[in-house]
Protein backbone atom coordinates (compact mmCIF):
# COMPACT_ATOMS: atom_id res chain seq x y z
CA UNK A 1 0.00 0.00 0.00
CA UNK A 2 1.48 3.81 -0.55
CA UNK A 3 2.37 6.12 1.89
CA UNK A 4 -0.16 8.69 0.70
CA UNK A 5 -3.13 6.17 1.37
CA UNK A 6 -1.57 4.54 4.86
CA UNK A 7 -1.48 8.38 5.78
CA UNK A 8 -5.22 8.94 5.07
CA UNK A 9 -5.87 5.69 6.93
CA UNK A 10 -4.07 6.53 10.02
CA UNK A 11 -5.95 10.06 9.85
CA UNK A 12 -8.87 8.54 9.20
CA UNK A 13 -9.02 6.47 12.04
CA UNK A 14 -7.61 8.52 14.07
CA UNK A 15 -10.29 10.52 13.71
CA UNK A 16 -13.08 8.50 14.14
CA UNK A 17 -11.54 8.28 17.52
CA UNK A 18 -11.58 11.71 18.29
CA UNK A 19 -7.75 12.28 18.07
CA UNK A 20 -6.12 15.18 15.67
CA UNK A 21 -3.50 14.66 13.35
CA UNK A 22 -0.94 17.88 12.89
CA UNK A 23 0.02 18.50 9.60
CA UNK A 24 3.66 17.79 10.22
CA UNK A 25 3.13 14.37 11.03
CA UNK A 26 3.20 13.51 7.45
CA UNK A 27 5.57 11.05 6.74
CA UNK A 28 6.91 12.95 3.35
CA UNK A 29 7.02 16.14 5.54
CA UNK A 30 10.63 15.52 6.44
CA UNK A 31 9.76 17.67 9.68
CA UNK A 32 9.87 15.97 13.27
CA UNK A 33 6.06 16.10 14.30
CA UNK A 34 4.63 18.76 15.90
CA UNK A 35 2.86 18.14 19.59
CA UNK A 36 -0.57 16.27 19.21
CA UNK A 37 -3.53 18.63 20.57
CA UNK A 38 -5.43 16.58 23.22
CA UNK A 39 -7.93 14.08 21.93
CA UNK A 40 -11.72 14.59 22.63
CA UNK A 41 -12.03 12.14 25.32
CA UNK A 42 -11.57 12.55 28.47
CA UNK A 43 -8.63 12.08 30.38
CA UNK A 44 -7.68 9.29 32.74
CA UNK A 45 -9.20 9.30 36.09
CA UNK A 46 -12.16 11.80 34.60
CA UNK A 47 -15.88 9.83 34.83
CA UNK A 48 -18.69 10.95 32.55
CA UNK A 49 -21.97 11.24 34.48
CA UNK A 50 -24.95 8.59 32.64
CA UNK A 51 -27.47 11.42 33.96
CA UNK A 52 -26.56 14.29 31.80
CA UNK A 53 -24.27 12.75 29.12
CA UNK A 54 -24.97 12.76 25.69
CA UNK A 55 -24.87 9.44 23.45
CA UNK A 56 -22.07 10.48 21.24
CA UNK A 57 -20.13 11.17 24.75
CA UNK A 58 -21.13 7.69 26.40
CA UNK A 59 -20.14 5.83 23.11
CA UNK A 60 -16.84 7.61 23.31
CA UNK A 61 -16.44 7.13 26.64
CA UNK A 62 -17.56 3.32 27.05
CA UNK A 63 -15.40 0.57 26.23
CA UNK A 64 -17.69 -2.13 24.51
CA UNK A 65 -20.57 0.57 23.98
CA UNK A 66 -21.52 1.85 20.61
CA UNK A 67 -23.58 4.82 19.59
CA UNK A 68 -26.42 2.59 19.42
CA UNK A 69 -25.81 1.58 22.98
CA UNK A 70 -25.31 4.93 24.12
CA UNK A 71 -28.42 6.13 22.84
CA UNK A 72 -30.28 3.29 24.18
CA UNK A 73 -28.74 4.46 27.48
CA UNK A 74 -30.47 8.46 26.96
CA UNK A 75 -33.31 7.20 25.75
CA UNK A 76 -34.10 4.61 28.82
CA UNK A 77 -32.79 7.94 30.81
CA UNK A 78 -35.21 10.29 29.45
CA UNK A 79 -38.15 7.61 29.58
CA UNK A 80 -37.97 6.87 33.01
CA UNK A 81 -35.84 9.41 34.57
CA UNK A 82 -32.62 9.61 36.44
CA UNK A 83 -30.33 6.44 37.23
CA UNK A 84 -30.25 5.83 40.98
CA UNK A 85 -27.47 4.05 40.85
CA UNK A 86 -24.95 2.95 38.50
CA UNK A 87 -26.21 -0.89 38.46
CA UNK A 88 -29.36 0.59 37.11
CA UNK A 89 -27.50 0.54 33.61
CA UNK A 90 -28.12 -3.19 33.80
CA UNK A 91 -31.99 -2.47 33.13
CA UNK A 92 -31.26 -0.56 29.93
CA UNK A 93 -31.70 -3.32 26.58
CA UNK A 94 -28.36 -4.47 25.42
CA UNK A 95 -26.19 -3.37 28.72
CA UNK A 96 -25.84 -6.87 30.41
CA UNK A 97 -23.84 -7.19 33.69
CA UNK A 98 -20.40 -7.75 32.93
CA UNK A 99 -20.57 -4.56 30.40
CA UNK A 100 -21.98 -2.78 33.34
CA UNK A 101 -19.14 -3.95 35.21
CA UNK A 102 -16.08 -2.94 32.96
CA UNK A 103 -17.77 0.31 32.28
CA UNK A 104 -17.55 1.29 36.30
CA UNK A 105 -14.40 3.45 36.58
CA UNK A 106 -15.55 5.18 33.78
CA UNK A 107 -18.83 6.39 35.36
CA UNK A 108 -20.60 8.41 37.71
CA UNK A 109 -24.24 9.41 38.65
C-alpha cells in the first residue's frame, strides 16, 4: 500500500476516535512532528456522568458501547428518569452485567 493512502488511513481512524493529526506528522514532511492537541475524550481518572451525558459522549467514553448503545442508554434515561445508581444501567436493553461492570471506573451518577 502507498504512503499517501496509509497516511489517510491513520488520519482517518484517528479521527473517528476523536484524536487530531498535525500536519507535520506527514511522513513525506521531512519535519519531526509537531505536539498532538489533546484528543476529545476525556482524560484518565475523569468519569462521565450517565445522567446528563450525551450518546455520542457515552459511546466515546464506554469501552464495549456503541452509539447505538449509548443512545439506548439516553433514551431509557429520558423515559424513566434519572439512574439511581450505576447498576441501574443493567436495566437498559443491550447493557448486560459484565458490560456494566467494565464500564464502572468510567462512570458516575
Amino acid at each position: 500500500m502507498n504512503t499517501g493512502i496509509k497516511t489517510l488511513l491513520l488520519a482517518l481512524s484517528l479521527a473517528w476516535f476523536g484524536a487530531s493529526v498535525p500536519a507535520a506528522a506527514a511522513p513525506d514532511s521531512g519535519k519531526a512532528p509537531a505536539a498532538a492537541a489533546p484528543a476529545a475524550a476525556a482524560p484518565a481518572g475523569d468519569k462521565i456522568s450517565i445522567n446528563t451525558a450525551s450518546a455520542e459522549d457515552l459511546a466515546r467514553v464506554m469501552n464495549g458501547v456503541g452509539l447505538k448503545k449509548a443512545q439506548a442508554i439516553v433514551s431509557h434515561r429520558e423515559e424513566f428518569g434519572p439512574f439511581k445508581s450505576l447498576d441501574d444501567l443493567r436495566q437498559v436493553p443491550g447493557m448486560g452485567g459484565s458490560l456494566v461492570e467494565r464500564n464502572l471506573s468510567h462512570l458516575m451518577l
